[in-house]
N, C-alpha and C. Protein backbone atom coordinates (compact mmCIF):
# COMPACT_ATOMS: atom_id res chain seq x y z
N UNK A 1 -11.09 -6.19 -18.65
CA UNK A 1 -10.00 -5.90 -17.75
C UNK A 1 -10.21 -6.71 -16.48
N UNK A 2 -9.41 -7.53 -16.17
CA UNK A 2 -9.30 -7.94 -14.81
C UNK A 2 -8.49 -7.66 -13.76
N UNK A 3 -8.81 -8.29 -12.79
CA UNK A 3 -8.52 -8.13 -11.35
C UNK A 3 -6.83 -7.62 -11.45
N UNK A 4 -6.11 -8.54 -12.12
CA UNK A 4 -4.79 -8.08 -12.36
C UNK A 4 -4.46 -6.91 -13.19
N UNK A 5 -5.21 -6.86 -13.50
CA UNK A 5 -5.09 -5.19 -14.28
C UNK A 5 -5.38 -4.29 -13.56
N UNK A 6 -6.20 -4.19 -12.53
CA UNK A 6 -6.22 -3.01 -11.87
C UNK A 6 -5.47 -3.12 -10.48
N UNK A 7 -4.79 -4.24 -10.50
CA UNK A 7 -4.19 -4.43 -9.06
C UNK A 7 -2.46 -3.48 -9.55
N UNK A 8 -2.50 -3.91 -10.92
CA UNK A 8 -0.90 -3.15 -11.47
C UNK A 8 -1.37 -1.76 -11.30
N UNK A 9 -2.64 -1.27 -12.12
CA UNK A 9 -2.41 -0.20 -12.28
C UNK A 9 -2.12 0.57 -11.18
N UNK A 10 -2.77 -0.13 -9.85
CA UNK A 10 -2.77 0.95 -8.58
C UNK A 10 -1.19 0.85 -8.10
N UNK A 11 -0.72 0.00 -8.36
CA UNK A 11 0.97 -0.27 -7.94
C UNK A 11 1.56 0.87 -8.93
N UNK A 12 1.06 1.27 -10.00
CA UNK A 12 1.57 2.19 -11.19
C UNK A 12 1.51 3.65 -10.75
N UNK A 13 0.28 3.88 -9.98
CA UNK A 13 -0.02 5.00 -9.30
C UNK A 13 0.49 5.49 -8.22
N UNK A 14 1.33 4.40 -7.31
CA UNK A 14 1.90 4.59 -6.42
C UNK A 14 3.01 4.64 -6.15
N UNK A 15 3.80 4.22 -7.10
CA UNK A 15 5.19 4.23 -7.37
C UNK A 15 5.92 5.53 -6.92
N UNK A 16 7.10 5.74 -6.37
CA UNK A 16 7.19 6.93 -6.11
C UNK A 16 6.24 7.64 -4.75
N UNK A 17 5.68 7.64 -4.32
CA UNK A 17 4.49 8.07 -3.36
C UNK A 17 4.26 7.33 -2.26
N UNK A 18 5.11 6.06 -2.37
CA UNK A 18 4.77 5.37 -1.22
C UNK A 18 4.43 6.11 0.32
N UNK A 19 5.44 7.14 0.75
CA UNK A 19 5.58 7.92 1.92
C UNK A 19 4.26 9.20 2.16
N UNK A 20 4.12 9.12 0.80
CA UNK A 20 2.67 10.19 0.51
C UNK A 20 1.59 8.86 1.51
N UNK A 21 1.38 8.00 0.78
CA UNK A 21 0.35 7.02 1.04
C UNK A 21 0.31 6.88 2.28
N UNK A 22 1.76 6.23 2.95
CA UNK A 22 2.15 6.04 4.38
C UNK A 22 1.25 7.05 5.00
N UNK A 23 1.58 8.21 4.76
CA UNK A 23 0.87 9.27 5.74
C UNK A 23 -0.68 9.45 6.17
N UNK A 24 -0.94 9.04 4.69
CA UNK A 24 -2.79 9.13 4.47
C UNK A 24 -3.31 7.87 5.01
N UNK A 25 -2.36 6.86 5.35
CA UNK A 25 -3.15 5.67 6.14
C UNK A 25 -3.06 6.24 7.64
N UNK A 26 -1.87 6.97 8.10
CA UNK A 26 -1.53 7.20 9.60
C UNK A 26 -2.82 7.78 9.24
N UNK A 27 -3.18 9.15 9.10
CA UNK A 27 -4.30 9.76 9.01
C UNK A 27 -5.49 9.14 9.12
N UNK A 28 -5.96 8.11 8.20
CA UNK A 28 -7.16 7.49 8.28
C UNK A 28 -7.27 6.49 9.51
N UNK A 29 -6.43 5.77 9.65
CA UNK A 29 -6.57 5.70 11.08
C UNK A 29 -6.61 6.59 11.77
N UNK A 30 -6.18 7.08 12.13
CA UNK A 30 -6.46 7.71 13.47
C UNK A 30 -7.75 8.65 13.13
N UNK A 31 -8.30 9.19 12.26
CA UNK A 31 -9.86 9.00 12.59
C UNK A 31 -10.88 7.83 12.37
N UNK A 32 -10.27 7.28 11.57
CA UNK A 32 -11.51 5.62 12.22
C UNK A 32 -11.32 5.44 13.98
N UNK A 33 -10.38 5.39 14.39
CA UNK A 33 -9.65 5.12 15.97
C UNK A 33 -10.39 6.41 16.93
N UNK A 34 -10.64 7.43 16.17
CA UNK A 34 -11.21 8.64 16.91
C UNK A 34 -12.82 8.04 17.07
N UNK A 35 -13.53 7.26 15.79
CA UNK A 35 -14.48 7.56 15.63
C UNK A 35 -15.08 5.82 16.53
N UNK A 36 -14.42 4.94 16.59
CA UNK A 36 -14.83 3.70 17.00
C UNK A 36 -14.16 3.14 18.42
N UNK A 37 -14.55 2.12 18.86
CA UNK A 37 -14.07 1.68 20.34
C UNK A 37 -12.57 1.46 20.20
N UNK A 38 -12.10 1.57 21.65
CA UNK A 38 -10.68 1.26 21.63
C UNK A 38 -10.40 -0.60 21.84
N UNK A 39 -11.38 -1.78 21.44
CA UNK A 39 -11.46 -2.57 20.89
C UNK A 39 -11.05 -3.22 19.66
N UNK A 40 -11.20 -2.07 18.51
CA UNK A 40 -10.47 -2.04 17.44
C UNK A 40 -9.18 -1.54 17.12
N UNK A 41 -8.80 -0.80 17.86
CA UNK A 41 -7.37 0.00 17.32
C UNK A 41 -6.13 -0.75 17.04
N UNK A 42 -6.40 -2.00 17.91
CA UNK A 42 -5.34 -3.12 17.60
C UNK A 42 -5.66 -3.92 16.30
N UNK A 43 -6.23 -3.96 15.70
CA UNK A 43 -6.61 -4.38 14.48
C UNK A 43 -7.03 -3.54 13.16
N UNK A 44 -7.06 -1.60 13.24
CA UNK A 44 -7.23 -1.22 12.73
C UNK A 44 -5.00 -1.00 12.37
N UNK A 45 -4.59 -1.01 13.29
CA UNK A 45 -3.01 -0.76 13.66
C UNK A 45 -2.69 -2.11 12.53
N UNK A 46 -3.14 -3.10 13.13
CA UNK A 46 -2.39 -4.55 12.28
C UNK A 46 -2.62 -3.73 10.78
N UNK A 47 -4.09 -3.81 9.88
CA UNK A 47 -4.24 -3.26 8.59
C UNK A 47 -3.11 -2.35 8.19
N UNK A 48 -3.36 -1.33 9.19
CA UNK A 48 -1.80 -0.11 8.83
C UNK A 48 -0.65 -1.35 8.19
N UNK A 49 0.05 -1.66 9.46
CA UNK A 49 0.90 -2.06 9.66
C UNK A 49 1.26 -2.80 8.07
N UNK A 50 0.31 -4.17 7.99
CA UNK A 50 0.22 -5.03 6.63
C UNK A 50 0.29 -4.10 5.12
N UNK A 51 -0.30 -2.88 5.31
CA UNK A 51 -0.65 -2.00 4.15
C UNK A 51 0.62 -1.03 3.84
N UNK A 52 1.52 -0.51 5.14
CA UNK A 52 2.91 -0.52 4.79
C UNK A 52 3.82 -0.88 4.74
N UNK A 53 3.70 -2.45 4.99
CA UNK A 53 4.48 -3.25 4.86
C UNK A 53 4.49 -3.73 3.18
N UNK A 54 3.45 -3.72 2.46
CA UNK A 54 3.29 -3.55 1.30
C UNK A 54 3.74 -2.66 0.40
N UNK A 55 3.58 -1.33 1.07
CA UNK A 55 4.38 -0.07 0.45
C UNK A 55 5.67 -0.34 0.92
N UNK A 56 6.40 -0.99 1.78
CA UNK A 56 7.85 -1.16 2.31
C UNK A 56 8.40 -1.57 0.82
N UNK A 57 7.91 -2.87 0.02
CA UNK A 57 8.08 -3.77 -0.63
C UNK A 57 8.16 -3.40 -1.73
N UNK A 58 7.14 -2.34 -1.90
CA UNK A 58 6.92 -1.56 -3.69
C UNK A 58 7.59 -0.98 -3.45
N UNK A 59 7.94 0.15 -2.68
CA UNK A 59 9.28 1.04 -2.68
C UNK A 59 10.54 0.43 -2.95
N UNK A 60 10.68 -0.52 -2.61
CA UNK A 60 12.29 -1.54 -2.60
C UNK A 60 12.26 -2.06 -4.39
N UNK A 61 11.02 -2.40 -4.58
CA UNK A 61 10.96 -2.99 -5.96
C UNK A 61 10.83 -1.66 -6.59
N UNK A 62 10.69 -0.47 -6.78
CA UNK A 62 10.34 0.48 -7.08
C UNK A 62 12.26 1.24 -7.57
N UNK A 63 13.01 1.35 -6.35
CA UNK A 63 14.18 1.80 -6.28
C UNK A 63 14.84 0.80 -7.18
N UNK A 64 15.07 -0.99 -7.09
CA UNK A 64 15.70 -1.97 -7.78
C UNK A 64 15.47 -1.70 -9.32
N UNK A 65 14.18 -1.61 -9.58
CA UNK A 65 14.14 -1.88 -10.68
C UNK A 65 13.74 -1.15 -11.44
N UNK A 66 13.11 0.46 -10.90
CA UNK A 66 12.38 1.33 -11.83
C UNK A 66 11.15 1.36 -11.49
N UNK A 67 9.98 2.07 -12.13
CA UNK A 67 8.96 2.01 -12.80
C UNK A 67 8.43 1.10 -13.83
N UNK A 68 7.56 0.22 -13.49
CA UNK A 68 7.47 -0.57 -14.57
C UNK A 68 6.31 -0.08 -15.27
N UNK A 69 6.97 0.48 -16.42
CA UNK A 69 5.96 0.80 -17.55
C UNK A 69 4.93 0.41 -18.72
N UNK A 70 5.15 -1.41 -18.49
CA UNK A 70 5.20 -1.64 -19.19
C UNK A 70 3.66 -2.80 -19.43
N UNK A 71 2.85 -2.38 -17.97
CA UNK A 71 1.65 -2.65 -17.62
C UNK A 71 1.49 -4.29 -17.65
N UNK A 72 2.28 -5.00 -17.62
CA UNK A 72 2.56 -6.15 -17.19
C UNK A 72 2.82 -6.78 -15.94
N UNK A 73 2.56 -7.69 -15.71
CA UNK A 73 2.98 -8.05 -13.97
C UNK A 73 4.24 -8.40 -13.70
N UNK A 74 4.77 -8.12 -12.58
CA UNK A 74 5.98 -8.46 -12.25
C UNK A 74 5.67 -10.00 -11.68
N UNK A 75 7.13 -10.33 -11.44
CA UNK A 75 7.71 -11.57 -10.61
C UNK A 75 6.10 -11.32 -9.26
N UNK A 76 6.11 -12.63 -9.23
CA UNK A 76 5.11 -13.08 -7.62
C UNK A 76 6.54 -13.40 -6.92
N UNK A 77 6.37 -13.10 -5.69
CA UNK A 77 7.05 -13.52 -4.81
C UNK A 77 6.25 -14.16 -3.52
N UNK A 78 6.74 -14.52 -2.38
CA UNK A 78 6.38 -15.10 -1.77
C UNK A 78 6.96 -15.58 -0.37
């Protein structure tokens, strides 16, 4: 099994849940941000940011096209 196989499956797992996920990153930040200098928070914020901007994307491909069941990779975009 490779790298692309487990990169689908976690897109498989998340489908649907994106807003679940959303929440559990607000969360984890803000205790990494509790627990480290306020040096980082601007860069622990960017990660957020990039990581739901990712879930922005699966949700959109998620609503367009379904669930893809079919454990294959979709279209790369770019």
């Amino acid at each position: 099994m490779g790298i692309g196989d487990y990169v689908n499956k976690a897109k498989q797992a998340l489908a649907g849940r994106e807003e679940q996920v959303a929440g559990a990153l607000d969360k984890a930040a803000d205790a990494v941000k509790s627990r480290s200098s306020g040096d980082t928070d601007r860069k622990i914020d960017s990660a957020v940011d990039k990581a739901k901007g990712f879930l922005d994307k699966q949700a959109d491909k998620h609503r367009d096209d379904g669930p893809d069941t079919t454990g294959r990779p979709g279209p790369t975009t770019h």
